[in-house]
N, C-alpha and C. Protein backbone atom coordinates (compact mmCIF):
# COMPACT_ATOMS: atom_id res chain seq x y z
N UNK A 1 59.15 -206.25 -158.75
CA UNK A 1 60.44 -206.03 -158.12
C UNK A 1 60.82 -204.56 -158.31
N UNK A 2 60.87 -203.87 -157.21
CA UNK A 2 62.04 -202.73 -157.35
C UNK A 2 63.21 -202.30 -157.18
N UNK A 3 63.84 -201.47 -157.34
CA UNK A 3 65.51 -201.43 -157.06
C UNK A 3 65.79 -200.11 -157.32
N UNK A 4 66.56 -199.89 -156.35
CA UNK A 4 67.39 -198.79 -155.96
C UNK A 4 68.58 -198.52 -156.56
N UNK A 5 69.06 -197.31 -157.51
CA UNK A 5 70.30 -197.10 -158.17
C UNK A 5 70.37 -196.05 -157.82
N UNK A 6 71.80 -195.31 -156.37
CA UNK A 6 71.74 -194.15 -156.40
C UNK A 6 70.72 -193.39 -156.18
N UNK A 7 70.90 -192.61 -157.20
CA UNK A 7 69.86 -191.67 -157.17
C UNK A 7 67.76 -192.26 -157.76
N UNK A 8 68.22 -193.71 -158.22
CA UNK A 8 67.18 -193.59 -159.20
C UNK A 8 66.79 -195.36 -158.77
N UNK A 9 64.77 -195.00 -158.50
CA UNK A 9 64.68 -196.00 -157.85
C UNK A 9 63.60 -196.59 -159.94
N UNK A 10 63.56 -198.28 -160.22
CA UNK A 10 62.88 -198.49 -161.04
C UNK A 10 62.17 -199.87 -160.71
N UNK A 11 60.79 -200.11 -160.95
CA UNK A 11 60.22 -201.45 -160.70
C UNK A 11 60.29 -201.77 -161.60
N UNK A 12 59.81 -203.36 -161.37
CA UNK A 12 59.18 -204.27 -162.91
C UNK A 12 59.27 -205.33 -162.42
N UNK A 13 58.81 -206.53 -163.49
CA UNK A 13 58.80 -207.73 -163.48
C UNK A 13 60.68 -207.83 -163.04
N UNK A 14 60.55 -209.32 -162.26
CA UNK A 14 62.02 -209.50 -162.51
C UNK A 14 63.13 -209.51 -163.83
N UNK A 15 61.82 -209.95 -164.53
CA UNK A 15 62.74 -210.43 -165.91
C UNK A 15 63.45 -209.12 -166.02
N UNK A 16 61.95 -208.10 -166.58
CA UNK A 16 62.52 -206.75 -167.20
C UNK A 16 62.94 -205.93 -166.67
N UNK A 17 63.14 -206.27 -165.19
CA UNK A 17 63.96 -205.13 -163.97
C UNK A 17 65.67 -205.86 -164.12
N UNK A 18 65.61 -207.31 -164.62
CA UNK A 18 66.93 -207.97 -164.66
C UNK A 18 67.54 -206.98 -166.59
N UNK A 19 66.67 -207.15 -167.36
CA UNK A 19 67.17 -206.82 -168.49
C UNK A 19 67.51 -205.39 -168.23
N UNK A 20 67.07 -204.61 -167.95
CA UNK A 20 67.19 -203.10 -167.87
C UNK A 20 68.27 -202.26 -167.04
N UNK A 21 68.46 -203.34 -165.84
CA UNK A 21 70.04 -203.58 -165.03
C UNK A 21 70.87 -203.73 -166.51
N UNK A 22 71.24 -204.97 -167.07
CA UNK A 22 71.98 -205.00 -167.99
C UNK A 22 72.20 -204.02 -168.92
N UNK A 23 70.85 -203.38 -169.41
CA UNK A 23 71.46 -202.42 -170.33
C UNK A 23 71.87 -201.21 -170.05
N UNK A 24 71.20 -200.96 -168.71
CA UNK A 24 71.87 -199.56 -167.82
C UNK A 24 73.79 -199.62 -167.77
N UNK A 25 74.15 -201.05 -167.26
CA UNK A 25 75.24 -201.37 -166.89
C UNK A 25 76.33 -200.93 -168.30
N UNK A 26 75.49 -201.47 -169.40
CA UNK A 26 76.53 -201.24 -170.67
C UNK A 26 76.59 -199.74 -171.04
N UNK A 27 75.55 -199.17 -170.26
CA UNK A 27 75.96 -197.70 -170.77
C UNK A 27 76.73 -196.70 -169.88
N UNK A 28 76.20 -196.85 -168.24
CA UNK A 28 77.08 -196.09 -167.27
C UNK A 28 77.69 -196.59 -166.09
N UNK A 29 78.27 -196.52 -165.44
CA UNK A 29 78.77 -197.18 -164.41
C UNK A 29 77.86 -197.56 -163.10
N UNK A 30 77.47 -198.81 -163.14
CA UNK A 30 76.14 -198.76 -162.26
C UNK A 30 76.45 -200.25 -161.52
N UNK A 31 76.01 -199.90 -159.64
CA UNK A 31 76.35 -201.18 -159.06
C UNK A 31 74.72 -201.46 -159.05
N UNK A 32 74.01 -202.93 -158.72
CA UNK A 32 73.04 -203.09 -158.09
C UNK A 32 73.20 -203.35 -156.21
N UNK A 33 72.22 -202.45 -155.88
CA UNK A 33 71.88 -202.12 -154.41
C UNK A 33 70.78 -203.86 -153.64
N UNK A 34 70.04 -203.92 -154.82
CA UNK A 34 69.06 -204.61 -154.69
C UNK A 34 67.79 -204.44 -154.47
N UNK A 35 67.00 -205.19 -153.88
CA UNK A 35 65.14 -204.86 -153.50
C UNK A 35 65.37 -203.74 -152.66
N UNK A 36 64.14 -202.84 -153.27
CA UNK A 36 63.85 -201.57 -152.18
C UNK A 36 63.06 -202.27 -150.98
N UNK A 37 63.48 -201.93 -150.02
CA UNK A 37 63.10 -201.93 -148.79
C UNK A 37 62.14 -200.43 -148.47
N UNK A 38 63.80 -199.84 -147.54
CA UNK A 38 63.63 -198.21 -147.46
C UNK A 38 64.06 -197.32 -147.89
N UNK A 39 63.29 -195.97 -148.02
CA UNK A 39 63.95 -195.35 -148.83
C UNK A 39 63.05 -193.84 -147.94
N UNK A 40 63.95 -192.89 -147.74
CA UNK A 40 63.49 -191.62 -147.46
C UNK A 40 62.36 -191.98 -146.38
N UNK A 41 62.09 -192.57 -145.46
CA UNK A 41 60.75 -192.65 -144.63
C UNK A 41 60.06 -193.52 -145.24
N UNK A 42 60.11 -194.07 -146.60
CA UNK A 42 58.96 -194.98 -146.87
C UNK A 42 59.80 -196.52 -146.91
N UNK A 43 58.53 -197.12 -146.58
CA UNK A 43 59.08 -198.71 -146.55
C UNK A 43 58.12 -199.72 -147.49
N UNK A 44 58.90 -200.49 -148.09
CA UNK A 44 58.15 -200.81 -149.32
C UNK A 44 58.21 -202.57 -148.51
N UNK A 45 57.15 -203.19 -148.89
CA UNK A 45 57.30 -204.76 -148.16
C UNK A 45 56.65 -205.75 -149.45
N UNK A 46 57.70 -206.58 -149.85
CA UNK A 46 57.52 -206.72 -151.84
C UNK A 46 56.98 -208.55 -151.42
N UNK A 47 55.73 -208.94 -151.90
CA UNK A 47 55.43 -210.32 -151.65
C UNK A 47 54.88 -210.94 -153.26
N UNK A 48 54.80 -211.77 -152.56
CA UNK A 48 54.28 -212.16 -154.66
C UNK A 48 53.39 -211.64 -154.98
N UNK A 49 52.12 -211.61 -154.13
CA UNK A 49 51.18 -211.22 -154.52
C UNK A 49 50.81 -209.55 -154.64
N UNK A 50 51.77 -208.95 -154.62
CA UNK A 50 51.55 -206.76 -154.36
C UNK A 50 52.55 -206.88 -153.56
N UNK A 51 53.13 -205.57 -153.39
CA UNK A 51 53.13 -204.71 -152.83
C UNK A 51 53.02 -203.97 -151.65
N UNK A 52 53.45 -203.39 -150.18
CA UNK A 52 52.76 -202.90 -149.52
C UNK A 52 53.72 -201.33 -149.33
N UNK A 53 53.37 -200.43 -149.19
CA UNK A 53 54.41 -198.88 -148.67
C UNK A 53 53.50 -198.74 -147.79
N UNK A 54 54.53 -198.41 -146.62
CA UNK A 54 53.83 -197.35 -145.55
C UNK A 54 55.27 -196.61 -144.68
N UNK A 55 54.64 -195.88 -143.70
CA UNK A 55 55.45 -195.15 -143.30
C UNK A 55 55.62 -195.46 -141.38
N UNK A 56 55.64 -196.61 -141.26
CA UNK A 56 55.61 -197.05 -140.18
C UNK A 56 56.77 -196.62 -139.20
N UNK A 57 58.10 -196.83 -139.56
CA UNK A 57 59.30 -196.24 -139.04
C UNK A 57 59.32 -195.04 -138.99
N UNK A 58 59.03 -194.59 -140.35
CA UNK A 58 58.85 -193.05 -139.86
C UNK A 58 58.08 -192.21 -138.84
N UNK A 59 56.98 -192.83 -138.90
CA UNK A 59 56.05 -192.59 -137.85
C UNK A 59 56.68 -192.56 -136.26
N UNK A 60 56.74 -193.68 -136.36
CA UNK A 60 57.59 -194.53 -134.51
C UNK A 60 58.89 -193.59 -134.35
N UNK A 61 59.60 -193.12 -135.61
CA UNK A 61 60.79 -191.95 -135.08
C UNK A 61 60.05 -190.61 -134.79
N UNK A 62 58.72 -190.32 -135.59
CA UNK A 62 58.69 -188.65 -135.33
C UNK A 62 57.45 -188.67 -134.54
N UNK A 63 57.58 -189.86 -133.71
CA UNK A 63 56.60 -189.61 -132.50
C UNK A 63 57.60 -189.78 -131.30
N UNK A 64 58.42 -190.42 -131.41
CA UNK A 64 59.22 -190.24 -130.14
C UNK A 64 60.55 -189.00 -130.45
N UNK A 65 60.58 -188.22 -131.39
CA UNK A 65 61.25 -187.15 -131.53
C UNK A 65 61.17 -186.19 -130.85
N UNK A 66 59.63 -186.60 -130.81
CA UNK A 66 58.45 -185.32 -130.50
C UNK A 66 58.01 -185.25 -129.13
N UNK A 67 58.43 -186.51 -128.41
CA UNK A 67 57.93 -187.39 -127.37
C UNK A 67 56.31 -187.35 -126.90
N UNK A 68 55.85 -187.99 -128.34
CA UNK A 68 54.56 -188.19 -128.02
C UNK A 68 54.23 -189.78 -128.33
N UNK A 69 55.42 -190.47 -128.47
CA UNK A 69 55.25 -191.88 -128.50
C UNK A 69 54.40 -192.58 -127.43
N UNK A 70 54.69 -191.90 -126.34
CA UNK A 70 53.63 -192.66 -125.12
C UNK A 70 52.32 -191.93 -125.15
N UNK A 71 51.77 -191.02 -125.85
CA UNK A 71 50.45 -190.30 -125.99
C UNK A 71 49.61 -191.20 -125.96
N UNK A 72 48.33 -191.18 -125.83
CA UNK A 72 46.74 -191.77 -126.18
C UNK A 72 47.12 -191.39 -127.66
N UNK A 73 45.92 -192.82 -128.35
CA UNK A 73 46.07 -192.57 -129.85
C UNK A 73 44.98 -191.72 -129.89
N UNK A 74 44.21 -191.16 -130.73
CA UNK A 74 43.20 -190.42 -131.16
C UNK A 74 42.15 -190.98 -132.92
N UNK A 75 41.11 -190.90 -132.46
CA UNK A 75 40.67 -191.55 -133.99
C UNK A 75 40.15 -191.08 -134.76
N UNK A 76 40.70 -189.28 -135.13
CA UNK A 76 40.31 -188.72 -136.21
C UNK A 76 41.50 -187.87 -135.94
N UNK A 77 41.90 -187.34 -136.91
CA UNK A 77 43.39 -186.51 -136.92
C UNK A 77 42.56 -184.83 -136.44
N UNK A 78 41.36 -184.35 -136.80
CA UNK A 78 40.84 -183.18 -136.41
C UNK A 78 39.79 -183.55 -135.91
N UNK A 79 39.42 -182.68 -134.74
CA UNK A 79 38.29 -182.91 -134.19
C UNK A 79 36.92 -181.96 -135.24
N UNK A 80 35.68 -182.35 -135.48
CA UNK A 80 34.39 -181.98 -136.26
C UNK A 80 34.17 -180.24 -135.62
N UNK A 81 34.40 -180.00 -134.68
CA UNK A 81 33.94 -178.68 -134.38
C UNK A 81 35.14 -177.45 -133.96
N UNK A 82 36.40 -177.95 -134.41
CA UNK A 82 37.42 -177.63 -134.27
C UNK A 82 37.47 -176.26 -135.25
N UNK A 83 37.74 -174.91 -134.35
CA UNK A 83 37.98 -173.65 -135.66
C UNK A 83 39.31 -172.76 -135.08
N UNK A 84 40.22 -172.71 -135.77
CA UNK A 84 41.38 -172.26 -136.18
C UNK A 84 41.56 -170.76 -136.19
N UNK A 85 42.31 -170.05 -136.11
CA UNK A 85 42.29 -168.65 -135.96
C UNK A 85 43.23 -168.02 -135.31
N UNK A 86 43.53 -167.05 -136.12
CA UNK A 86 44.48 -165.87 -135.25
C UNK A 86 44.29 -165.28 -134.35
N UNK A 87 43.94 -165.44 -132.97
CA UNK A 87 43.48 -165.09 -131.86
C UNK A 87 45.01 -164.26 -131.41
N UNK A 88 45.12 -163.18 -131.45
CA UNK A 88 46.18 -162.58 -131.03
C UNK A 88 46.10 -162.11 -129.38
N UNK A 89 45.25 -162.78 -128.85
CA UNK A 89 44.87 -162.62 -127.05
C UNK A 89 45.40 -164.26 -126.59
N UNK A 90 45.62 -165.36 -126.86
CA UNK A 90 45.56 -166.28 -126.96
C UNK A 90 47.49 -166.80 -126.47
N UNK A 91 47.94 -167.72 -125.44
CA UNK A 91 48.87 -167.46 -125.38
C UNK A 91 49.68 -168.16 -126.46
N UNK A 92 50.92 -167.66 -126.46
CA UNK A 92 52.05 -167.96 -127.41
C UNK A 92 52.87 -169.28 -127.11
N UNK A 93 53.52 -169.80 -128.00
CA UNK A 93 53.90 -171.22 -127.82
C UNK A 93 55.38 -170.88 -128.60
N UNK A 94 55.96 -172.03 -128.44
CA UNK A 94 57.31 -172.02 -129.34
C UNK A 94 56.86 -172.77 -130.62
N UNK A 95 57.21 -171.53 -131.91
CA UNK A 95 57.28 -171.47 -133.12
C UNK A 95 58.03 -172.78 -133.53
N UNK A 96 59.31 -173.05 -133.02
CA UNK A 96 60.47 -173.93 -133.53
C UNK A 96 60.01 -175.25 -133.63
N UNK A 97 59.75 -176.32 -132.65
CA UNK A 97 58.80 -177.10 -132.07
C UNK A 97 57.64 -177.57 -133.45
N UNK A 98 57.02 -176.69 -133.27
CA UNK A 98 55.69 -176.26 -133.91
C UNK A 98 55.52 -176.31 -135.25
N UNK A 99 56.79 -175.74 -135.95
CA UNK A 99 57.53 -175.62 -137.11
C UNK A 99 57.88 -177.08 -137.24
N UNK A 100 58.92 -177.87 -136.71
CA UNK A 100 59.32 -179.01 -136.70
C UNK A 100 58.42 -179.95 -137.06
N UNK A 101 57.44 -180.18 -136.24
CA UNK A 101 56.02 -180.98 -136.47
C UNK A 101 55.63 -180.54 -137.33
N UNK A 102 55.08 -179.81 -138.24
CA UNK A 102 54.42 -179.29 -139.15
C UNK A 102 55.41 -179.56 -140.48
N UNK A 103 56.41 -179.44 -140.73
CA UNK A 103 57.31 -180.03 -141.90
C UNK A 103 57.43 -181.32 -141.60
N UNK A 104 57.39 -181.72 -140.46
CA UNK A 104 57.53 -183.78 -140.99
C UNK A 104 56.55 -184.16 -141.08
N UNK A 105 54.95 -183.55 -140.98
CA UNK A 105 53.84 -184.08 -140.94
C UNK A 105 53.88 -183.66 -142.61
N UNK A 106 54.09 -182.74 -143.02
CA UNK A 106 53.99 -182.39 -144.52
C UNK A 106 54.33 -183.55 -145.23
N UNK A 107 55.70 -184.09 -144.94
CA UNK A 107 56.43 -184.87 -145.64
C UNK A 107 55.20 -186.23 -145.45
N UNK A 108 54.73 -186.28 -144.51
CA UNK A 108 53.54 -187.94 -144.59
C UNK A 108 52.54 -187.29 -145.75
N UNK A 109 51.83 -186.72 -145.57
CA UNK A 109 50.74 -186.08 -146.64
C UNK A 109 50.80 -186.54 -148.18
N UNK A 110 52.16 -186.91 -148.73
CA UNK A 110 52.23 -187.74 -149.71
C UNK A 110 51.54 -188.97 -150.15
N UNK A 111 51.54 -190.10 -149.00
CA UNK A 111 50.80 -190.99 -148.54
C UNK A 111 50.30 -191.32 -147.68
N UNK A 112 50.15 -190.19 -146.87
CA UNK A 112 48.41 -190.19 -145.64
C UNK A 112 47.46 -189.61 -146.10
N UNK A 113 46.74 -189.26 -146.79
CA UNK A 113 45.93 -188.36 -147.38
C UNK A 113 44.93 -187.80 -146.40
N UNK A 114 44.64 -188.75 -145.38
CA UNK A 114 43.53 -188.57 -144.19
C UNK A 114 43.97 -187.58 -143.27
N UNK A 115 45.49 -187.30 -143.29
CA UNK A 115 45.90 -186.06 -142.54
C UNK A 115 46.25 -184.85 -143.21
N UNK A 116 45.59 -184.77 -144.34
CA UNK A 116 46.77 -183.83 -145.27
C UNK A 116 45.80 -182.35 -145.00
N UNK A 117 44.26 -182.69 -144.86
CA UNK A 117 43.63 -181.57 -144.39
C UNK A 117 44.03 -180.92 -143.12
N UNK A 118 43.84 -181.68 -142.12
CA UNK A 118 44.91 -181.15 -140.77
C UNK A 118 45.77 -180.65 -140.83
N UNK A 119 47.07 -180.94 -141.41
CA UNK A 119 47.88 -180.49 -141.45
C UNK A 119 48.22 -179.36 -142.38
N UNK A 120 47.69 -179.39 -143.52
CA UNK A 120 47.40 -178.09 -144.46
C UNK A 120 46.39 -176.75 -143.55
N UNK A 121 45.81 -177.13 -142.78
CA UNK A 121 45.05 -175.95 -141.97
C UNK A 121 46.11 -175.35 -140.88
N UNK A 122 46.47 -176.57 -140.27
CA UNK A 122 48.13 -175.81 -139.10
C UNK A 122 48.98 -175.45 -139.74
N UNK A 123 49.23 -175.39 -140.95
CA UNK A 123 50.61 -174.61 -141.44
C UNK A 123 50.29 -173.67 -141.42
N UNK A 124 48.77 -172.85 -141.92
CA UNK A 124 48.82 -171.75 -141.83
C UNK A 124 48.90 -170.79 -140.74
N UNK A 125 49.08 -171.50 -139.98
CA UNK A 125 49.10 -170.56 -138.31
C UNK A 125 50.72 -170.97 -138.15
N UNK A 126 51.39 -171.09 -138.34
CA UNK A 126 52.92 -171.14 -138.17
C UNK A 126 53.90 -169.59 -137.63
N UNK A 127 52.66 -168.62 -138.33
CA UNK A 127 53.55 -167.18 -137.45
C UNK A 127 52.53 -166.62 -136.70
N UNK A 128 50.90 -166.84 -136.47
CA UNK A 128 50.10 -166.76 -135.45
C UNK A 128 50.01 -167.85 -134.24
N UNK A 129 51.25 -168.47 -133.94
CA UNK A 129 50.95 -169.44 -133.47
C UNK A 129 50.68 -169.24 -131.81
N UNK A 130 49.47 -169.77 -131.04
CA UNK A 130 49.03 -170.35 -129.95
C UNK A 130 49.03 -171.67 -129.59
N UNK A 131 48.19 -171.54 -128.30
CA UNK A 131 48.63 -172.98 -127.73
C UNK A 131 47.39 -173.99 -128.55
N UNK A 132 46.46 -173.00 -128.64
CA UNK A 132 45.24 -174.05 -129.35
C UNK A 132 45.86 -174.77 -130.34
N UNK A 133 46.43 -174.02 -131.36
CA UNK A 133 46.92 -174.64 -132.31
C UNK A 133 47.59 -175.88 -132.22
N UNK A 134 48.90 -175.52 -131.39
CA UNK A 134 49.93 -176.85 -130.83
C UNK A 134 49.08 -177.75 -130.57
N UNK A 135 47.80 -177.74 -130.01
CA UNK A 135 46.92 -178.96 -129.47
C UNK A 135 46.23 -179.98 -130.31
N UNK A 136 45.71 -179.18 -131.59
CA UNK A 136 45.48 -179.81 -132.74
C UNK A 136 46.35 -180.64 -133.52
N UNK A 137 48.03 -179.81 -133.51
CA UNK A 137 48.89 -180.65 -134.06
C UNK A 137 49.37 -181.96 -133.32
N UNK A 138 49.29 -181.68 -132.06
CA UNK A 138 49.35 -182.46 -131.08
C UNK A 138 47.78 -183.82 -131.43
N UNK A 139 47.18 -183.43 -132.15
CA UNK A 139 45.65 -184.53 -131.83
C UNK A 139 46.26 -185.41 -133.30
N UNK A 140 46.89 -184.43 -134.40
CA UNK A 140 47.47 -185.02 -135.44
C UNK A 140 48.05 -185.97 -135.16
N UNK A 141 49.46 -185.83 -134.64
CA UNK A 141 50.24 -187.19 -133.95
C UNK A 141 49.58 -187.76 -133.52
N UNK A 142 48.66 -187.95 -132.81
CA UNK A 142 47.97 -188.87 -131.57
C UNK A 142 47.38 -189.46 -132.42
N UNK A 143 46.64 -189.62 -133.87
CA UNK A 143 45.93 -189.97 -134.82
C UNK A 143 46.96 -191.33 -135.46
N UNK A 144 48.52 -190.11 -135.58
CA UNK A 144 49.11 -191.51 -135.80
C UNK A 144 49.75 -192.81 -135.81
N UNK A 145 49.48 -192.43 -133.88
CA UNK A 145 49.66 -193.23 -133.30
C UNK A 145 48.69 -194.95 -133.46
N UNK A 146 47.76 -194.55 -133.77
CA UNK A 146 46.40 -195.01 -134.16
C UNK A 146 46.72 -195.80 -135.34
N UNK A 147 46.86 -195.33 -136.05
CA UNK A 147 47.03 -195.58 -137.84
C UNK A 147 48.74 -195.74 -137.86
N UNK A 148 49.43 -196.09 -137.51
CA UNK A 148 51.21 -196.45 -137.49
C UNK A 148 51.20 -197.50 -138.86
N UNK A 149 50.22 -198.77 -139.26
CA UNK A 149 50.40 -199.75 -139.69
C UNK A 149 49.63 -199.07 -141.20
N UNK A 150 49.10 -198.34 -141.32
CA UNK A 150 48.19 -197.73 -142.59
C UNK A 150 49.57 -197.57 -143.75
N UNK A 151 48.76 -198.08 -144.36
CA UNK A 151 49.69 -197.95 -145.64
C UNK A 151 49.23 -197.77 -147.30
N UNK A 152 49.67 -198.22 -148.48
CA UNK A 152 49.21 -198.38 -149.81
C UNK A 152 49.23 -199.75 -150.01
N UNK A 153 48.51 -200.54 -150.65
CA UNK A 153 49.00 -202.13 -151.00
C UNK A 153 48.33 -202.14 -152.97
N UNK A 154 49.53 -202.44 -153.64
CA UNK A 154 49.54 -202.31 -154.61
C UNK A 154 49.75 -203.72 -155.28
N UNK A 155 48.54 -204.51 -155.75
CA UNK A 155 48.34 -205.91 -155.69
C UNK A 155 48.98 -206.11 -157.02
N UNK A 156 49.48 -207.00 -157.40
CA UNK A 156 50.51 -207.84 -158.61
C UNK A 156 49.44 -207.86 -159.74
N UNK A 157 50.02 -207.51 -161.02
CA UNK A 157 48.90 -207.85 -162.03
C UNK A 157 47.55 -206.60 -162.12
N UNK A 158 47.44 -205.47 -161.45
CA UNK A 158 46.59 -204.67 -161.83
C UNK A 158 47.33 -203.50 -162.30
């Protein structure tokens, strides 16, 4: 079981997530919220047996933010022969955009790990930016369109 206080999220068994409510309560002023659900983009789905987090909502908002919700999915976040570069002949794109995608893709990298290379290679073009680039970040989304349901599952008892 987990639970949400404010600022401060804590799991455990029920018992010792129930005892630890109590003794929190005798020391500071504390309501219970209840089972974490969501929290910041992540969604926690609590069954007897584990656990599951993923970032499914988040996903489905920062693809139609982006309006690439109706895109083709893609089934590798980078393409194998794909090379990156400051091509200063190369045309220019909007930074802002570009920027945008690139900080909410950061924020998945926590628990996507399969995009974190992709997206760690496009940040660095953020003030060389071209259209090649946008296209890659663009193949990123399309990847997670693919993978929306990917998550962590953290089984009971290990």
């Amino acid at each position: 079981m987990h639970v949400y206080v404010d600022d401060i999220i804590f799991g455990s068994t029920k018992k010792n997530c129930k005892d630890l409510v109590h003794k929190m309560q005798g020391e500071i002023e504390m309501s219970m919220i209840g089972e974490l659900n969501y929290f910041l983009g992540l969604q926690a789905k609590q069954m007897n047996h584990g656990m599951f987090l993923h970032h499914t909502k988040y996903c489905k908002a920062l693809l139609k933010k982006f309006d690439m919700d109706k895109s083709k999915e893609a089934a590798t976040p980078m393409a194998t022969n794909c090379y990156l570069s400051a091509d200063k002949k190369a045309k220019l794109v909007d930074q802002t955009k570009y920027k945008a995608i690139i900080g909410s893709l950061l924020y998945l990298t926590s628990r996507r790990h399969q995009i974190m290379f992709s997206v760690c290679i496009c940040a660095r073009y953020q003030y060389y930016l071209r259209e090649f680039h946008f296209s890659v970040v663009k193949r990123v989304m399309k990847y997670l369109i693919r993978t929306l349901d990917v998550g962590l599952w953290y089984p009971k008892g290990v």
